[in-house]
C-alpha atoms as a PDB file:
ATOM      1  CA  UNK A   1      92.276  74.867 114.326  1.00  0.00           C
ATOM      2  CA  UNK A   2      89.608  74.163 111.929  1.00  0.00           C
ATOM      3  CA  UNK A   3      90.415  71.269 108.892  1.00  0.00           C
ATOM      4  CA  UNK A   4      90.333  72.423 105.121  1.00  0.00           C
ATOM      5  CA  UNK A   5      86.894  71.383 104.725  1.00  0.00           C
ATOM      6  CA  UNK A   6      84.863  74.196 103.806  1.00  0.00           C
ATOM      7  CA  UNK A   7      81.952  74.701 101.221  1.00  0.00           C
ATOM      8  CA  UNK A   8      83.115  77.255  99.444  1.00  0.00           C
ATOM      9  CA  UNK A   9      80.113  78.955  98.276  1.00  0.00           C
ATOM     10  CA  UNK A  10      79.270  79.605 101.983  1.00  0.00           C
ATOM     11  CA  UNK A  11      82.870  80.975 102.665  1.00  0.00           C
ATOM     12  CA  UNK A  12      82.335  83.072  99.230  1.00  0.00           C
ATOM     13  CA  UNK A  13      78.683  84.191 100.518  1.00  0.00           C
ATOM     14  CA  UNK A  14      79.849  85.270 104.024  1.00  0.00           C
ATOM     15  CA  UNK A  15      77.491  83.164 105.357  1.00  0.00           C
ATOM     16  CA  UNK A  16      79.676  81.499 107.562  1.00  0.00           C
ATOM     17  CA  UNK A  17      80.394  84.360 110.406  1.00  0.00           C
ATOM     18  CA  UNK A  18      83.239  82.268 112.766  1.00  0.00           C
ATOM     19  CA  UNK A  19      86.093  81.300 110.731  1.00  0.00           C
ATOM     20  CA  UNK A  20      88.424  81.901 113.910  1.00  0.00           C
ATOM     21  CA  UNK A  21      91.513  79.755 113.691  1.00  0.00           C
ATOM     22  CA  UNK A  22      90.361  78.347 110.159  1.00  0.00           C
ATOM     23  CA  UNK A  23      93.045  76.947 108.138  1.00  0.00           C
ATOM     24  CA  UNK A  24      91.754  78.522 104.765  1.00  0.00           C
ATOM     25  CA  UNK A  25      95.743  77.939 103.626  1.00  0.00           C
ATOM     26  CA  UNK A  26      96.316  78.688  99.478  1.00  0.00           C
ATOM     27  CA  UNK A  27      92.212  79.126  98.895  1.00  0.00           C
ATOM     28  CA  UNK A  28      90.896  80.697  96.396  1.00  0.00           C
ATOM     29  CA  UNK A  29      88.482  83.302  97.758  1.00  0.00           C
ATOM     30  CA  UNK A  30      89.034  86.452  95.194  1.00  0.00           C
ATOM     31  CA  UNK A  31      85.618  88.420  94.948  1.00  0.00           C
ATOM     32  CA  UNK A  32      83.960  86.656  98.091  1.00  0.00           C
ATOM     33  CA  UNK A  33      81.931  88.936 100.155  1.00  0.00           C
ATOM     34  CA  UNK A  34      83.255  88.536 103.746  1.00  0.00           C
ATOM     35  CA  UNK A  35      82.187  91.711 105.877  1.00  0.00           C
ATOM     36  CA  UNK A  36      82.347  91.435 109.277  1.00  0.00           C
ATOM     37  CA  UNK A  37      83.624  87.808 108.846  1.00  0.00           C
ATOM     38  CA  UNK A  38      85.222  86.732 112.151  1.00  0.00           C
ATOM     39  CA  UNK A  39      88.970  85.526 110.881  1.00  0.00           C
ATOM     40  CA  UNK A  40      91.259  86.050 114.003  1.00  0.00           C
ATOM     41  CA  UNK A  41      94.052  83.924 114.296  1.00  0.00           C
ATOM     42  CA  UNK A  42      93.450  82.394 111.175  1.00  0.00           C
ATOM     43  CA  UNK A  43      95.503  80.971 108.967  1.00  0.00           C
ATOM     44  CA  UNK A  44      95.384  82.417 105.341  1.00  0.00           C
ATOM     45  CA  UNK A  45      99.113  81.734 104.086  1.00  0.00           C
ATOM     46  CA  UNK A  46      99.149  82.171 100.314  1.00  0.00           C
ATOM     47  CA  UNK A  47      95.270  82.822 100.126  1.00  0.00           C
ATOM     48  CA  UNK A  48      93.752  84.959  96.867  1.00  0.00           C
ATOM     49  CA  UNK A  49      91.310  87.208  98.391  1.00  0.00           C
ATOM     50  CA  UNK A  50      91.712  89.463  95.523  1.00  0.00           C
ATOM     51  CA  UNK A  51      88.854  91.899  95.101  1.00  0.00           C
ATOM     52  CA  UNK A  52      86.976  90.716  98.427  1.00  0.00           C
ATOM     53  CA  UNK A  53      85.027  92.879 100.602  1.00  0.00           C
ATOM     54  CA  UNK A  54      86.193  92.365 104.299  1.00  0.00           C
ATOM     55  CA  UNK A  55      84.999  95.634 105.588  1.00  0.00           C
ATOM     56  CA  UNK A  56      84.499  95.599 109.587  1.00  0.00           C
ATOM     57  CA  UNK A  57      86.317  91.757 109.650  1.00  0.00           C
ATOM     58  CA  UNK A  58      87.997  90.383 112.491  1.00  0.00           C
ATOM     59  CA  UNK A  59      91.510  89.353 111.426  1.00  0.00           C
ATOM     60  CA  UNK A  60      93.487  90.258 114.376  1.00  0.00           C
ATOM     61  CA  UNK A  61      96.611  87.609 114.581  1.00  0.00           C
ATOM     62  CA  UNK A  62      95.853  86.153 111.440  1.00  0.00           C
ATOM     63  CA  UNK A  63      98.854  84.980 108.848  1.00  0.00           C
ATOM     64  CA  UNK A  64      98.296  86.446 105.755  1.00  0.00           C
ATOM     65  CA  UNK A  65     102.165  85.984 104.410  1.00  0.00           C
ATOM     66  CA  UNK A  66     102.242  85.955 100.820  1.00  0.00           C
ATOM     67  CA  UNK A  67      98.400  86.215 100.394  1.00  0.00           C
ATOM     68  CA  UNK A  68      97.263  88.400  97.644  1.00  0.00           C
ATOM     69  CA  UNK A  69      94.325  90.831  98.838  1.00  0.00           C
ATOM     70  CA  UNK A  70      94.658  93.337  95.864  1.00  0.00           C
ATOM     71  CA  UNK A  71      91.897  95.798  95.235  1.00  0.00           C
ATOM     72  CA  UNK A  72      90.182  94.561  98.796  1.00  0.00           C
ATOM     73  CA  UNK A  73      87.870  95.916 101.139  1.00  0.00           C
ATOM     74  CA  UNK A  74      90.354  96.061 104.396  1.00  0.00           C
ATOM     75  CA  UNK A  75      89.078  98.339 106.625  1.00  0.00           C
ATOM     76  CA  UNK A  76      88.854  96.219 108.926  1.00  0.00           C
ATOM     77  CA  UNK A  77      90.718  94.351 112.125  1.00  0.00           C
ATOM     78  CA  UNK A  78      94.065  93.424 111.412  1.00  0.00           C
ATOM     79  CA  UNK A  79      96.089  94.035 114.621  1.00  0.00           C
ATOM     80  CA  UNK A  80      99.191  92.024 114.621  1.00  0.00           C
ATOM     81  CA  UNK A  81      98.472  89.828 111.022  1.00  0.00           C
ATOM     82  CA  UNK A  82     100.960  88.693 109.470  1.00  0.00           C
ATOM     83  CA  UNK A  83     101.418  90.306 106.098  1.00  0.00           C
ATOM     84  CA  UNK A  84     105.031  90.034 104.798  1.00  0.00           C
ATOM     85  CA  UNK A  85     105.249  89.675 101.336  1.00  0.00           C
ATOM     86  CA  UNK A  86     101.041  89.679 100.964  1.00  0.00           C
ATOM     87  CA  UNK A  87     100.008  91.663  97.869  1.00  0.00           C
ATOM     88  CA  UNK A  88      98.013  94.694  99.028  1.00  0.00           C
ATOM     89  CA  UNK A  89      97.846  96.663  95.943  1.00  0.00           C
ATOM     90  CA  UNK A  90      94.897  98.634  95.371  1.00  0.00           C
ATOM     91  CA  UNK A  91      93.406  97.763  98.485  1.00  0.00           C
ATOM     92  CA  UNK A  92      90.910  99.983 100.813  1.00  0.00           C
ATOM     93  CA  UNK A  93      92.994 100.066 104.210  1.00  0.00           C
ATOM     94  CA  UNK A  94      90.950 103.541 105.224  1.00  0.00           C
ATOM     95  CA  UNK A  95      90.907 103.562 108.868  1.00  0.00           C
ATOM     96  CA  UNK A  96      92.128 100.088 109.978  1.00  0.00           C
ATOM     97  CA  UNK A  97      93.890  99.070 112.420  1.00  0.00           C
ATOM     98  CA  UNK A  98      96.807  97.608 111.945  1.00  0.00           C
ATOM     99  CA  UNK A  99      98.884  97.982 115.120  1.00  0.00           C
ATOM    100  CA  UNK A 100     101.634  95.918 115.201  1.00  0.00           C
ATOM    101  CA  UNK A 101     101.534  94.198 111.746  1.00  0.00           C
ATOM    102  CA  UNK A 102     104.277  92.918 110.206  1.00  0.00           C
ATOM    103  CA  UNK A 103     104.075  94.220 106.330  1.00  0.00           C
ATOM    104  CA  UNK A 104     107.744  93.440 105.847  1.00  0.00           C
ATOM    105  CA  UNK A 105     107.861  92.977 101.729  1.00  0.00           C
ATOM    106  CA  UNK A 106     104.490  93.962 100.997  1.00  0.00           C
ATOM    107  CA  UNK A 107     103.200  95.509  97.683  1.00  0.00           C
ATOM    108  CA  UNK A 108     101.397  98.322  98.919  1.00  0.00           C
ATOM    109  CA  UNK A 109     101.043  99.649  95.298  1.00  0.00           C
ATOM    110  CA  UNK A 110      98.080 102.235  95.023  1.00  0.00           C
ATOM    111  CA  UNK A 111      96.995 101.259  98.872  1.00  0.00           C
ATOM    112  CA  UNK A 112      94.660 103.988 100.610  1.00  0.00           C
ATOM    113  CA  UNK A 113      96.168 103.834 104.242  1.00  0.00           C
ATOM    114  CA  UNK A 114      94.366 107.604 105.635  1.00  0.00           C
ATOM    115  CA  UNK A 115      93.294 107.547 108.650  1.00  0.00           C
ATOM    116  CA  UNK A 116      94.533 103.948 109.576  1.00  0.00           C
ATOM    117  CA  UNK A 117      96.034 103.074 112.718  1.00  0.00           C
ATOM    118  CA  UNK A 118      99.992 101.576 111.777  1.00  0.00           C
ATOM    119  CA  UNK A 119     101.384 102.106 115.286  1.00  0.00           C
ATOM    120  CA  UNK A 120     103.998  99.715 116.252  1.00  0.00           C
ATOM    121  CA  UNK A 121     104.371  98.064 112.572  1.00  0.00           C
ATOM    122  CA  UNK A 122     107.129  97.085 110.457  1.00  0.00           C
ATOM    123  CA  UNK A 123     107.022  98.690 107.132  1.00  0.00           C
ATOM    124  CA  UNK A 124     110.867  98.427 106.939  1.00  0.00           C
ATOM    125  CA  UNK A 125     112.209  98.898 102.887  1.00  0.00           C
ATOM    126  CA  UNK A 126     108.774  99.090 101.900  1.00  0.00           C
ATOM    127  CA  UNK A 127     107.733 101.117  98.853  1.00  0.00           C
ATOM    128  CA  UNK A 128     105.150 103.552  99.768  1.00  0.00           C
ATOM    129  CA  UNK A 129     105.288 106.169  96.824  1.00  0.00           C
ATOM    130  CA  UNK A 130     102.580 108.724  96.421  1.00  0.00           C
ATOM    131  CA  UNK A 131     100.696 106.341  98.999  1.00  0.00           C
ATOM    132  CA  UNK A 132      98.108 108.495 101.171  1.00  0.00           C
ATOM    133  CA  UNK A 133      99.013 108.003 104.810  1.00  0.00           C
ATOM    134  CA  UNK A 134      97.050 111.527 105.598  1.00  0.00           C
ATOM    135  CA  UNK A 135      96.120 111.327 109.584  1.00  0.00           C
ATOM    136  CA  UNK A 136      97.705 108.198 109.862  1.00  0.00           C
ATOM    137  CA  UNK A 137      99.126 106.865 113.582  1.00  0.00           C
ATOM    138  CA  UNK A 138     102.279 105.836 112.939  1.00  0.00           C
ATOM    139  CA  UNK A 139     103.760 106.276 116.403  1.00  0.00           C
ATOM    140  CA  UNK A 140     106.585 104.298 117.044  1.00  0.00           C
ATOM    141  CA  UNK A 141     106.398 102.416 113.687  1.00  0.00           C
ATOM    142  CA  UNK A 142     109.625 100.936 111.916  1.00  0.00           C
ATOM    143  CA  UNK A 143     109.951 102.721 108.487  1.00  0.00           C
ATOM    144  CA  UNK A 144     113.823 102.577 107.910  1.00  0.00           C
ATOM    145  CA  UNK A 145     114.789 102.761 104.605  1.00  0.00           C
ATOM    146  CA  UNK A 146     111.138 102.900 103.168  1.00  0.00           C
ATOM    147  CA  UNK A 147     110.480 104.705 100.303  1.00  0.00           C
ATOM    148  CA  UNK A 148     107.880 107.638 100.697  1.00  0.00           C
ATOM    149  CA  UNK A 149     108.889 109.868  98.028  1.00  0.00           C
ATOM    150  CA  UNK A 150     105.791 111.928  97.221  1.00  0.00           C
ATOM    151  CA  UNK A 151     103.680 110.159  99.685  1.00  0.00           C
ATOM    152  CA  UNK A 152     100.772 112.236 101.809  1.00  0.00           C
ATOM    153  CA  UNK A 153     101.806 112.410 105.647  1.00  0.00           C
ATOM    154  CA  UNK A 154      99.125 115.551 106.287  1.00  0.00           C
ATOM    155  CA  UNK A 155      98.226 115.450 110.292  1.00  0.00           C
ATOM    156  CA  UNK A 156     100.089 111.959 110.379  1.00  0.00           C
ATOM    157  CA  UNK A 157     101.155 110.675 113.899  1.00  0.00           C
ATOM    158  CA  UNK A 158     105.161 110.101 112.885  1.00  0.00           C
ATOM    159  CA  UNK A 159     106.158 110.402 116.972  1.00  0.00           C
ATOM    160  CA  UNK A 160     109.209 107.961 118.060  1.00  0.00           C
ATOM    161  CA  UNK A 161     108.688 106.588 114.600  1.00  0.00           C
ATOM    162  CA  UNK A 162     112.330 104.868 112.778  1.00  0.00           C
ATOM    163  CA  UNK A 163     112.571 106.605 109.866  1.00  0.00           C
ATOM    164  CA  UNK A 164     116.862 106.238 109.488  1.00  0.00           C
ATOM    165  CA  UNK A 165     117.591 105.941 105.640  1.00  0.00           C
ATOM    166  CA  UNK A 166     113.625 106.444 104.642  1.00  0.00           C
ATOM    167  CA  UNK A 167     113.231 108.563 100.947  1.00  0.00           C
ATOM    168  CA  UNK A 168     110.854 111.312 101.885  1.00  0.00           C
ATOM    169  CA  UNK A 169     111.677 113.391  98.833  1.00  0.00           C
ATOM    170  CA  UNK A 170     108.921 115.599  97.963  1.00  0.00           C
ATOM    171  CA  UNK A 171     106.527 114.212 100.527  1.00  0.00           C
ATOM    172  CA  UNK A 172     103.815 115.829 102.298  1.00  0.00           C
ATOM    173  CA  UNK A 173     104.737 116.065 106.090  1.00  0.00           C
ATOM    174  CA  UNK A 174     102.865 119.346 106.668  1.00  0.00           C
ATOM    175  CA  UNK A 175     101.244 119.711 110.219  1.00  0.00           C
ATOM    176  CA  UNK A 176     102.714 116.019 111.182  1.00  0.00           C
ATOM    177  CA  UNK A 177     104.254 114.953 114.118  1.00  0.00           C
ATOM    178  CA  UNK A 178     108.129 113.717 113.712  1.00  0.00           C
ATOM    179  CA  UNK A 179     108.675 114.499 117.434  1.00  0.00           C
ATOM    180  CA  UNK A 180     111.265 112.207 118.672  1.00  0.00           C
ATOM    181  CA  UNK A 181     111.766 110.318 115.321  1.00  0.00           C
ATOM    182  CA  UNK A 182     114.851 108.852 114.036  1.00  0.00           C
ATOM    183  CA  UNK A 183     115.825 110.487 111.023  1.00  0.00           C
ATOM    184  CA  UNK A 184     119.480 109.434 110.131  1.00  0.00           C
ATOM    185  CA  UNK A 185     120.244 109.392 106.902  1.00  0.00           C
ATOM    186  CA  UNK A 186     117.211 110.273 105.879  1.00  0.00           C
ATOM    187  CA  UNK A 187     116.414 112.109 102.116  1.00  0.00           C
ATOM    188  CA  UNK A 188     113.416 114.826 102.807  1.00  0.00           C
ATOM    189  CA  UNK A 189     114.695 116.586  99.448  1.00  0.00           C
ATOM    190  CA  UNK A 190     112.079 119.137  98.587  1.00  0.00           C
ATOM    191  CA  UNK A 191     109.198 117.426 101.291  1.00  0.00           C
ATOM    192  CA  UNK A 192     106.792 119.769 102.674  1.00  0.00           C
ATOM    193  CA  UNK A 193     107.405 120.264 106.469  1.00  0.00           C
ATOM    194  CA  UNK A 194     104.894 123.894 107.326  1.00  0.00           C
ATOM    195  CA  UNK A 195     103.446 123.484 110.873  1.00  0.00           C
ATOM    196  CA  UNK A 196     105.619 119.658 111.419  1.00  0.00           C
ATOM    197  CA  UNK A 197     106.349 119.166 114.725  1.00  0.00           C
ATOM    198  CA  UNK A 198     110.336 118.276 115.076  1.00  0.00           C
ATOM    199  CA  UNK A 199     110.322 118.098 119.013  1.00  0.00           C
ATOM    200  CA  UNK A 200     113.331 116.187 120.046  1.00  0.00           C
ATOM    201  CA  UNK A 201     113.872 115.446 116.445  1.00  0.00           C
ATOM    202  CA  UNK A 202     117.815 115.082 115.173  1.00  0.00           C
ATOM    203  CA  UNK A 203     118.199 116.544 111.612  1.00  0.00           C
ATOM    204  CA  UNK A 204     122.053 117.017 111.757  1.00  0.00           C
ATOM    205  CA  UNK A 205     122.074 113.922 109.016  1.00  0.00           C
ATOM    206  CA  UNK A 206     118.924 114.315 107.161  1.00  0.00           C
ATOM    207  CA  UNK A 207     119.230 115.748 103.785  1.00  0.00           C
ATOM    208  CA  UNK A 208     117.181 119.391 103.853  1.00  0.00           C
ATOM    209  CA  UNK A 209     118.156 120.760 100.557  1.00  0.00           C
ATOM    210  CA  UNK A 210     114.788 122.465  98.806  1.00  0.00           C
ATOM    211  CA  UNK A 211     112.468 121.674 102.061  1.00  0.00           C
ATOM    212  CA  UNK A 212     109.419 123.987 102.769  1.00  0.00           C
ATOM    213  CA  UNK A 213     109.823 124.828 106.627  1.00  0.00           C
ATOM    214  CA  UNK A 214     107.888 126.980 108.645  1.00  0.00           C
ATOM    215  CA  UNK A 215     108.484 130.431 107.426  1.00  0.00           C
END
């Protein structure tokens, strides 16, 4: 692992390309332009990389816990990072990957997650109101007792996902795929479900009242 030695106008410039395994630990890199910044398996604990532009970065197994990345350019590499408790709000997540991520406790305020790959991730309790999640892949991704009242699930891969206890009131589910999900206790009050796929899917617990099903 690299030493805390860095020139931080080069890290803020991008112009250093192989930061894997860097210990960049409580920096201060808000605003830096980083894109396509090799950062796997680095370790970014409590970083600010507020307002930075990571687009196309490599920061597969990195730990980002309790970094702060609002507003940021993350569409980019972040299968299996560590993000629990990491502020994400605002931030460009538009087709990333981020299979397998832990986001336990994340602020995922205003976040733009369409099109992203979240398959395998924990997202359990976390508050993802009126968040776009539209042709997401979500397969198999923990989501109990998340809140994703009014959230956009349009064409989003929900299959096998845990969504026991999750607040889906008034969210937009139409033409997803819920096949095999769990859906105990689950509030879809008023959600939008035309053309959802509910293959294998138990609803006997799931409260219905005002949904829009296929007619």
């Amino acid at each position: 692992m690299f030493s805390h030695t860095f020139n931080l106008t080069a890290l803020r410039s991008g112009d250093l390309r192989d930061l894997a395994g860097a210990n960049l630990q409580d920096m201060d890199l808000a605003c830096s332009q980083m894109a396509g910044v090799n950062l796997a398996g680095a370790q970014l604990m409590g970083v600010s990389l507020d307002r930075c532009c990571l687009h196309q970065a490599n920061l597969a197994g990195a730990n980002l816990m309790g970094a702060s990345l609002a507003g940021a350019d993350l569409r980019a590499n972040l299968c299996g990072t560590n993000l629990m408790q990491a502020n994400l709000s605002g931030a460009d997540l538009r087709g990333a990957n981020l299979r397998g991520a832990n986001l336990t406790g994340a602020c995922l305020t205003g976040v733009n997650l369409a099109g992203a790959c979240l398959r395998g991730c924990t997202l359990t309790g976390v508050n993802l109101q009126t968040v776009d999640l539209s042709q997401a892949d979500l397969q198999g991704a923990n989501l109990s007792q998340a809140n994703l009242k009014r959230a956009n699930l349009y064409q989003t891969n929900l299959r096998g996902a845990r969504l026991d206890q999750a607040n889906l009131e008034e969210a937009n589910l139409e033409q997803a795929d819920l096949g095999g999900a769990e859906m105990g206790g689950a509030n879809l009050l008023c959600a939008n479900l035309l053309y959802t796929s509910l293959t294998g899917t138990d609803l006997s617990q799931v409260c219905l009242l005002g949904t829009t099903l296929d007619r």
